[in-house]
Protein backbone atom coordinates (compact mmCIF):
# COMPACT_ATOMS: atom_id res chain seq x y z
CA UNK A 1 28.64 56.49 38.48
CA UNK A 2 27.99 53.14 39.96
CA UNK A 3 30.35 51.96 43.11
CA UNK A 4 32.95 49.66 42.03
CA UNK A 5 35.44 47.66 44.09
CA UNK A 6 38.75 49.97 44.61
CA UNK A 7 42.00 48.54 44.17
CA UNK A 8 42.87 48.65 48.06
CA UNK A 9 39.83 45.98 48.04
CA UNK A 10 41.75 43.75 45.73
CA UNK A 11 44.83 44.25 46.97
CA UNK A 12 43.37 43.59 50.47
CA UNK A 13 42.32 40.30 49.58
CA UNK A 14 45.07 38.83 48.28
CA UNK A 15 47.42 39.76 50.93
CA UNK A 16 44.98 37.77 53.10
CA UNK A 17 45.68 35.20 51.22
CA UNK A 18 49.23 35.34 50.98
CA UNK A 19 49.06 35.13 54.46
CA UNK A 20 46.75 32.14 54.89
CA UNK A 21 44.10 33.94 56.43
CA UNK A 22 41.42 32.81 54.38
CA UNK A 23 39.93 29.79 55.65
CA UNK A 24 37.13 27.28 55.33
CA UNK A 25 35.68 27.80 58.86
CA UNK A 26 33.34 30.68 57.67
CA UNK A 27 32.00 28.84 54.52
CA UNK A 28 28.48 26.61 54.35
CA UNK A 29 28.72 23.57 54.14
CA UNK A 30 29.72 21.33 51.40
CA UNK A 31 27.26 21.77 48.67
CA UNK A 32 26.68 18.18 47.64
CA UNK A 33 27.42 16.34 50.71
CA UNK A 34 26.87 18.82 53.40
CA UNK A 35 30.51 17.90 55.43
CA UNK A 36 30.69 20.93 57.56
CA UNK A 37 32.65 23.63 56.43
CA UNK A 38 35.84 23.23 59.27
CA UNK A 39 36.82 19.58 57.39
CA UNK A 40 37.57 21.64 54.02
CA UNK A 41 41.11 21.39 52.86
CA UNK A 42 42.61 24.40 50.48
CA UNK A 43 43.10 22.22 47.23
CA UNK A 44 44.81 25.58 44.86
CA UNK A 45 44.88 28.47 44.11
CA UNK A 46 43.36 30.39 41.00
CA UNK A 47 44.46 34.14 39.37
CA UNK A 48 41.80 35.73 38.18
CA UNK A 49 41.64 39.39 36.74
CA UNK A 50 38.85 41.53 38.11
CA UNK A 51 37.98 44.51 35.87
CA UNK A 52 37.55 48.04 37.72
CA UNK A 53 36.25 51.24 36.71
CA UNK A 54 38.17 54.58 38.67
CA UNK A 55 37.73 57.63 36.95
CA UNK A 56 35.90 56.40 33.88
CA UNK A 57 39.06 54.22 33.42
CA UNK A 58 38.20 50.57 33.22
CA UNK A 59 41.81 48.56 34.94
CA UNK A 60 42.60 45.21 35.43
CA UNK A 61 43.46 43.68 38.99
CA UNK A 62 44.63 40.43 39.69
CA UNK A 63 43.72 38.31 42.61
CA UNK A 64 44.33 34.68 43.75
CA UNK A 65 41.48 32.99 44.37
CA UNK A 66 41.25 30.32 46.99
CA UNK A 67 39.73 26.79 45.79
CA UNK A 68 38.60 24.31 48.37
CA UNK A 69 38.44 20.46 48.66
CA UNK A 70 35.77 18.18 50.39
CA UNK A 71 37.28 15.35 51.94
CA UNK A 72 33.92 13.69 51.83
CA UNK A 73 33.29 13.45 48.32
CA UNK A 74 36.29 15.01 46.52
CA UNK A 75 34.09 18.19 45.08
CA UNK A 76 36.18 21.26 44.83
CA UNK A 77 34.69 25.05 44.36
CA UNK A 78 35.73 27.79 44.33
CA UNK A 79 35.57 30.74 47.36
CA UNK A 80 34.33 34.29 45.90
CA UNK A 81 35.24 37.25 47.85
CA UNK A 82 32.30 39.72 48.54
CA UNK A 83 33.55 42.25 45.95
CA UNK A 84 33.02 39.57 42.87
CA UNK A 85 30.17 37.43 41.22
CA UNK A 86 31.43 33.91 40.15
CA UNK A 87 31.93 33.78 36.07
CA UNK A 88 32.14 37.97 35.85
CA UNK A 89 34.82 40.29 35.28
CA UNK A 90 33.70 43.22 36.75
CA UNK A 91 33.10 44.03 40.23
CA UNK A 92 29.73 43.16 41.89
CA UNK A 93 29.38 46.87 42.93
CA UNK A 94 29.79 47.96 39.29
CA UNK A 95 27.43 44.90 38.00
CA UNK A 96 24.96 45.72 40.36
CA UNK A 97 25.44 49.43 39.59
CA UNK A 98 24.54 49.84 36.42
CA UNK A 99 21.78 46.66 36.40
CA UNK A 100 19.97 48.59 38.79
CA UNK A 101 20.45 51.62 36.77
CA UNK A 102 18.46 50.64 34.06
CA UNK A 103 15.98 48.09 35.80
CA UNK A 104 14.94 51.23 38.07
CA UNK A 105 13.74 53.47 34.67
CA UNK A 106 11.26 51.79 32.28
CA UNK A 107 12.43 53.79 29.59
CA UNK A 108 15.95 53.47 29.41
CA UNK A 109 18.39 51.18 26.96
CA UNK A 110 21.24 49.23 27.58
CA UNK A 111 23.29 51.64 25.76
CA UNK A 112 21.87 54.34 27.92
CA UNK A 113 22.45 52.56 31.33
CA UNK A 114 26.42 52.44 30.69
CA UNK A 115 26.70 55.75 30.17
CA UNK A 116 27.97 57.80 32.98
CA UNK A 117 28.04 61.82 31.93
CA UNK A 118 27.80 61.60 28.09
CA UNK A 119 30.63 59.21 27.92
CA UNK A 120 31.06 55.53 28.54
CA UNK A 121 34.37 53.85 30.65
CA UNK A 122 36.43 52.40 28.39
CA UNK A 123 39.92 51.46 28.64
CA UNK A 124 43.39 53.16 28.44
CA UNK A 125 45.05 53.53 25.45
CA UNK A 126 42.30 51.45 23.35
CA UNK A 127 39.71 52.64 21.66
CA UNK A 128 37.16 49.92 23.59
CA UNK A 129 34.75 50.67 26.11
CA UNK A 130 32.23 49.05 28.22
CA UNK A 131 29.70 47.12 25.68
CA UNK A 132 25.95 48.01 26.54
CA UNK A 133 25.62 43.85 25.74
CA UNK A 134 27.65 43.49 28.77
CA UNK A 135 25.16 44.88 30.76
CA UNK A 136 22.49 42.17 29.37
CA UNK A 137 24.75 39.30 30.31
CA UNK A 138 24.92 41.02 34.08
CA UNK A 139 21.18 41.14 34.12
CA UNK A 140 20.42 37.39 32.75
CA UNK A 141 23.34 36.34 34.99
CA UNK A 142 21.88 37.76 38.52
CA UNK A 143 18.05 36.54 37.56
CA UNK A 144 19.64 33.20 37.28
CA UNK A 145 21.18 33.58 40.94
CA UNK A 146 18.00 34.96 42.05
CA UNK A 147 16.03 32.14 40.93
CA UNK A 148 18.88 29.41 41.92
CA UNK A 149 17.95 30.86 45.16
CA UNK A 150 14.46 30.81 45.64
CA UNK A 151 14.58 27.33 44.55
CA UNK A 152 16.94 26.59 47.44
């Protein structure tokens, strides 16, 4: 099964930042106006629920995210911890996962990629499970990030 984010990952991020520890002094700079990075302010905060599979289980975790402010020229945006992909659910170990599952074999459907030992992870008491259409969405969504970045 493809590595996912655990819980402790989560958890570990947002008790950085209930404790203010996550700061602008690591980002780039600002996107549209290039300010440097150490004039950011924090403008919010965000909840977002990350899905994770553990044991063929698929569980939600929430996490604040952090949302910064240019001082510059007023653009906010959003800070995305290493364990997500902006816009997606899932984890990026679990995106990346099971993309790279089925872009590795030439043979192999979407329906095939998400399964893991016969079965697919779905979700506790529901009858749902991870959607092989899901999987197409992950793959359209990183060759757009791949191609916003060899255009940068």
């Amino acid at each position: 099964m493809p590595l996912t984010a655990t819980l402790e990952d989560i958890k570990a991020y947002q008790d950085q930042v209930e404790k203010d520890k996550i700061t602008p002094h690591n980002l780039p700079p600002c996107p549209r106006c290039r300010v440097d990075s150490r004039f950011l302010k924090i403008h919010a905060y965000r909840e977002r629920r990350f899905l994770v599979i553990i044991e063929m289980l698929i569980q939600a975790a929430y996490c604040s995210l952090v949302r910064f402010k240019c001082p510059g020229c007023e653009k906010t945006f959003t800070n995305y911890p290493d364990f997500t992909i902006p816009y997606k659910h899932y984890t990026r170990h679990s995106i990346m996962g099971f993309s790279d599952r089925y872009l590795s074999c030439e043979h192999i459907t979407y329906r095939q990629a998400v399964m893991v030992n016969r079965s697919v992870p779905g979700y506790r008491q529901s009858d749902a499970a991870l959607a092989p259409s899901a999987l197409h969405r992950w793959i359209t969504t990183l060759s757009r990030l791949t191609q916003l970045v060899a255009r940068l």
